[in-house]
Protein backbone atom coordinates (compact mmCIF):
# COMPACT_ATOMS: atom_id res chain seq x y z
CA UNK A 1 0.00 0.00 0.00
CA UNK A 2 1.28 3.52 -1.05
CA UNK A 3 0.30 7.06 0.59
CA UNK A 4 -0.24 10.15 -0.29
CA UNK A 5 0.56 13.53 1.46
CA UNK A 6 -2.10 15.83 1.34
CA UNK A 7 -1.44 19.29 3.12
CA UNK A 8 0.32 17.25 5.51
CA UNK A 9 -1.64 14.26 6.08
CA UNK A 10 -0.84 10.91 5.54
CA UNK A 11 -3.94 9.27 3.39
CA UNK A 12 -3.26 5.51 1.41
CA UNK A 13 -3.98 5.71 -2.07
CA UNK A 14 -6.99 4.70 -2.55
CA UNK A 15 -8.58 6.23 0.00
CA UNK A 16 -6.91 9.77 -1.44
CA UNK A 17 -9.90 12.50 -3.18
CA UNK A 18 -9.84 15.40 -4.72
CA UNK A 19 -13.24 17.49 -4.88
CA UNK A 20 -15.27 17.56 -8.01
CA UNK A 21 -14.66 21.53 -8.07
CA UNK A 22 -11.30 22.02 -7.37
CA UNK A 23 -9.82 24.72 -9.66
CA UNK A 24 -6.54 23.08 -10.68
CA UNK A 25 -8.62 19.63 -12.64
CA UNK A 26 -11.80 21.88 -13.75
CA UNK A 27 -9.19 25.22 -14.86
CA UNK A 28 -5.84 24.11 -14.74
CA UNK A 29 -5.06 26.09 -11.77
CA UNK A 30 -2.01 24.48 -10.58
CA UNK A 31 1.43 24.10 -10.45
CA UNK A 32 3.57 20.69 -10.02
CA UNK A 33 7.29 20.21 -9.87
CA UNK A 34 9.02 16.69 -10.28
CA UNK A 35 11.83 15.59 -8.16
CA UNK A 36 14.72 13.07 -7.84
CA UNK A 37 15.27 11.93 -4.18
CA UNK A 38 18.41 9.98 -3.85
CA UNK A 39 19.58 8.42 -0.61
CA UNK A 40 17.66 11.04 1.76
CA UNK A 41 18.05 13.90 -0.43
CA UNK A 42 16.35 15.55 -3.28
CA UNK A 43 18.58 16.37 -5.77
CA UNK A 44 18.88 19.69 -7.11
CA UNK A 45 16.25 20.96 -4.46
CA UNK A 46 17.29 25.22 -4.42
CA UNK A 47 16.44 25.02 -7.84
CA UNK A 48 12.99 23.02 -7.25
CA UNK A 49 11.97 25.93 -4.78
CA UNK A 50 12.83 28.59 -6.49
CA UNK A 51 10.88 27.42 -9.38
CA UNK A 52 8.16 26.60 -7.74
CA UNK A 53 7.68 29.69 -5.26
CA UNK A 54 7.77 31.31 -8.56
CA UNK A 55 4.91 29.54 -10.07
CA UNK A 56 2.92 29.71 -7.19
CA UNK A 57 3.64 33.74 -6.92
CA UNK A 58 2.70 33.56 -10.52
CA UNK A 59 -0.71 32.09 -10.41
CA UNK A 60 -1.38 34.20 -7.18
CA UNK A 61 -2.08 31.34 -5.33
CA UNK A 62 -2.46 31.79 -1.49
CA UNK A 63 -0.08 29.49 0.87
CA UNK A 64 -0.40 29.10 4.44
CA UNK A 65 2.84 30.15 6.01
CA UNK A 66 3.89 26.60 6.75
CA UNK A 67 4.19 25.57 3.58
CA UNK A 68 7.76 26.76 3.10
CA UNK A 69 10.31 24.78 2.02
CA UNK A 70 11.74 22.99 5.02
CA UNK A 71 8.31 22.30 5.74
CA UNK A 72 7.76 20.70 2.55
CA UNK A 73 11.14 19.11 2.30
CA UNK A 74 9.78 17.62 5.84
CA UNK A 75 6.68 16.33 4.56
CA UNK A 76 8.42 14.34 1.33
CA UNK A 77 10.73 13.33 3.78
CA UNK A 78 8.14 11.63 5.53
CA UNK A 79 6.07 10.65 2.62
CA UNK A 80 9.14 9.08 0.86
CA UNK A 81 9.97 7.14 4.55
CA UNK A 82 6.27 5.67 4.88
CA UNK A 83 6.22 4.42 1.36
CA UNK A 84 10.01 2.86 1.87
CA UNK A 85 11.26 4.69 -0.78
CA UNK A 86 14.00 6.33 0.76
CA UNK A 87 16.82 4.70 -1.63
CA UNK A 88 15.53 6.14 -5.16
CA UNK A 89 12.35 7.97 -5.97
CA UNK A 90 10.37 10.75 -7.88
CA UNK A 91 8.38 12.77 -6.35
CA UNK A 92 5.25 14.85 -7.81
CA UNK A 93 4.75 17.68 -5.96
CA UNK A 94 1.57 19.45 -6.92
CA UNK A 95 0.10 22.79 -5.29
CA UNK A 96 -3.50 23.77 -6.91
CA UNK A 97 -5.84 26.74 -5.85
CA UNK A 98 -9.20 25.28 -3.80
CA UNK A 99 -12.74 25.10 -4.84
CA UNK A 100 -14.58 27.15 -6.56
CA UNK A 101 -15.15 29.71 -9.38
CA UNK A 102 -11.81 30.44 -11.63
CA UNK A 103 -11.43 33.70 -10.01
CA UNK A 104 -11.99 32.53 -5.95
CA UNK A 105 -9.41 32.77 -3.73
């Protein structure tokens, strides 16, 4: 069984949902980045930040101050750990806008 991190919570991957309105399936109103993680590190990750901090300043999309990157960095730690992928990995690391109409905050 494989899980999914979702704001910060642990869900297996079946049991993982997105709502039928979210912006980022019904508008594209999102923002992924793809990562190597190699032996308890993800490779290249200044670059992955940047990048996506940029995006997400781009599409005006509203973060809670947690999310920052050793927060994040945290959380794939911990995702990559409870899947026992801690050798060799990608990761897909998505950030979309909520519900809602295509201009809602």
């Amino acid at each position: 069984m494989r899980y999914i991190n979702i704001n910060g919570q642990l869900v297996k991957e079946t049991s993982a949902k997105v709502p039928y309105n979210n912006r980022a399936f019904r508008f594209g109103y999102c923002v992924f980045e793809t990562m190597l993680y190699r032996g308890g590190v993800i490779q290249l990750k200044e670059y992955h930040w940047n990048r996506l901090f940029a995006a997400v300043d781009q599409l005006n999309l509203m973060m809670p101050e947690i999310m920052n990157a050793a927060w994040l960095e945290a959380e794939i730690k911990r995702t990559v750990t409870k899947n026992k992928l801690d050798k060799f990995c990608r990761i897909r690391l998505q950030m979309y806008a909520g519900q809602g109409g295509l201009y809602d905050g």
